[in-house]
Protein backbone atom coordinates (compact mmCIF):
# COMPACT_ATOMS: atom_id res chain seq x y z
CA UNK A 1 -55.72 -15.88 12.48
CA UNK A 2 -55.21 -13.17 10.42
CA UNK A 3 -53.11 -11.44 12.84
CA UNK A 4 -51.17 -14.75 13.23
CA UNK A 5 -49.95 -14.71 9.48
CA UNK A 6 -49.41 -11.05 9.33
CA UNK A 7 -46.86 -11.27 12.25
CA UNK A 8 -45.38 -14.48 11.17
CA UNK A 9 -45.14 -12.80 7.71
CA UNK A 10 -43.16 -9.96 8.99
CA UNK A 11 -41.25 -11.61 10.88
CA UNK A 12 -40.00 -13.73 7.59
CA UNK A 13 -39.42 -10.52 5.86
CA UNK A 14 -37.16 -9.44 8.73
CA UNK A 15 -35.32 -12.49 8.46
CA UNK A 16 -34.74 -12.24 5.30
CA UNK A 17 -33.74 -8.56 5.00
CA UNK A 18 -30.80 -9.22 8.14
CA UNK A 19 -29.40 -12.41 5.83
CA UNK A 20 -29.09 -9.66 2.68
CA UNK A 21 -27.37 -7.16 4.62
CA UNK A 22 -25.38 -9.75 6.52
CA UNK A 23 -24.40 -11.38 3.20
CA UNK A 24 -23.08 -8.36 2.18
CA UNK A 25 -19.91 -8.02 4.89
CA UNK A 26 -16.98 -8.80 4.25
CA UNK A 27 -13.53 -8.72 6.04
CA UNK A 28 -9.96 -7.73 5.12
CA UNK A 29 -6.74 -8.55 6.84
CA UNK A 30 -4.02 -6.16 5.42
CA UNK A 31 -0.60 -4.76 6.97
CA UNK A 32 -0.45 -1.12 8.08
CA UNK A 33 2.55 0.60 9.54
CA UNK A 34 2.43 2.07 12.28
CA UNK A 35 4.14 1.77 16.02
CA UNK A 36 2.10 2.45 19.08
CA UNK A 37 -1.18 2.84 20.46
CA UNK A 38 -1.33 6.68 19.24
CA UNK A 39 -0.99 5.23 15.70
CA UNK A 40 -3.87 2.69 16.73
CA UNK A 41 -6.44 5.48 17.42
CA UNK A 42 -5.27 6.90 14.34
CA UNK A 43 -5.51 3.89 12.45
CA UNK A 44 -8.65 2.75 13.94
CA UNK A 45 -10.17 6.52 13.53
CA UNK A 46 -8.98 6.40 9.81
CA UNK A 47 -12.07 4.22 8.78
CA UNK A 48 -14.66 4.64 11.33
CA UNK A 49 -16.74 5.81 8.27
CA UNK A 50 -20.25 4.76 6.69
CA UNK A 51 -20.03 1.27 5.84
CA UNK A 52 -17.29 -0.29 7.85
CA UNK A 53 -19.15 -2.30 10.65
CA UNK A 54 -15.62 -2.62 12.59
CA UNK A 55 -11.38 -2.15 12.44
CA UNK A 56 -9.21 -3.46 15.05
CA UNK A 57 -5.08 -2.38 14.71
CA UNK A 58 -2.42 -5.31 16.57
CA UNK A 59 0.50 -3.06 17.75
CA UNK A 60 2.40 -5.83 17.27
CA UNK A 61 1.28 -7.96 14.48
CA UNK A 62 0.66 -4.34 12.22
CA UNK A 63 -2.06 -6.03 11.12
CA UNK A 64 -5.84 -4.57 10.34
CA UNK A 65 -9.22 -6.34 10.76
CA UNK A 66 -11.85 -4.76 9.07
CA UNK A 67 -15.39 -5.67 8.49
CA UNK A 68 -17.25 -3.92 5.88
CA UNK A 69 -20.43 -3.58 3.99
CA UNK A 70 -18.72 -3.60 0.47
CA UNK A 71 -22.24 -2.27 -0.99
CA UNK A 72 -21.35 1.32 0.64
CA UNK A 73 -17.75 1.01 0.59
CA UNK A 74 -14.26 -0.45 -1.30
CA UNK A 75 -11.37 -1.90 -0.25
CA UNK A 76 -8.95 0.68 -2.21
CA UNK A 77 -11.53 3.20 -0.48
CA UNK A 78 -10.31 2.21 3.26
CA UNK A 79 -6.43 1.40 1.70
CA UNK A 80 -7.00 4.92 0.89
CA UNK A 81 -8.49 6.21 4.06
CA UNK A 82 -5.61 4.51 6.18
CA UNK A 83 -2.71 6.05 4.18
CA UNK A 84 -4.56 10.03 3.92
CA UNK A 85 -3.97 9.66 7.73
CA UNK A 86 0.10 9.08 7.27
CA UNK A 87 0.28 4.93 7.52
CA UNK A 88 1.45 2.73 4.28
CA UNK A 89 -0.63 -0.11 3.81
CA UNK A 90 0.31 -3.10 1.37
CA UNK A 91 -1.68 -1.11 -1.14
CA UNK A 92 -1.25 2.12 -0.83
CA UNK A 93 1.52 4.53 0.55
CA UNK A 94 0.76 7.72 2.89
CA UNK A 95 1.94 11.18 1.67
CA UNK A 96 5.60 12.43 2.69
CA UNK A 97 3.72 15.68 3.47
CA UNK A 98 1.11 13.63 6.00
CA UNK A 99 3.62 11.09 6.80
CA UNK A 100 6.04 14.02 8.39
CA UNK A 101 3.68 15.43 10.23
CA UNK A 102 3.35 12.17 12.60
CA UNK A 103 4.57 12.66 16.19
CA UNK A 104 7.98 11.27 16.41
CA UNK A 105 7.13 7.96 18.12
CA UNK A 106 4.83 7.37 14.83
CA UNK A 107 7.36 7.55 12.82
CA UNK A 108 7.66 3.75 11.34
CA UNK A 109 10.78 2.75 8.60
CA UNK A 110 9.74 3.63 5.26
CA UNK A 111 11.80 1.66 2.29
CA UNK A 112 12.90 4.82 0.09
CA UNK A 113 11.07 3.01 -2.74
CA UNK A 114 7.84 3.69 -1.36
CA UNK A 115 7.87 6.97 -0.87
CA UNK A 116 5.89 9.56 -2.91
């Protein structure tokens, strides 16, 4: 019997402790620019980091999926991410310097304005 309860107790503990960590994902849906499926590994690459559970790039939507644990990680933190590897998002723009460097065919239309 004692067995019983000691199993059925850890088994409530375990439970419990997926529901915490499950409770603490969350998912964004942002634009990033980009063109092709080289930008999609690159995109994709950009925020396979601690914390994010998952990112999925649509070639032709240019929109993101990500699911994160935002205990270990922020949202500016993977805006961030994203644009250190040369693609805007809606919050944050890539370097010129890291933005040139793109092969050609990665090369999306920048608005002037956005530019730093």
């Amino acid at each position: 019997m004692k067995t019983i309860k000691s199993i059925f107790i850890l088994v409530f503990f375990a439970l419990t402790s997926n529901l915490a960590i499950a409770g603490d994902l969350d998912t964004l849906r942002f634009e990033v620019k980009g063109n092709c499926e080289m930008c999609k590994e690159r995109i994709e690459a950009s925020v396979d980091v601690k914390g994010v559970k998952s990112a999925v790039w649509d070639v032709d939507t240019k929109i993101i999926v990500v699911v994160y644990d935002k205990t270990k990680i922020t949202e500016e933190k993977i805006h961030g991410l994203i644009a250190a590897d040369g693609h805007d998002t809606d919050k944050q723009t890539a370097p010129d310097k890291v933005y040139n460097k793109l092969p050609g065919c990665c090369k999306y239309d920048r608005d002037k304005s956005e530019q730093k």
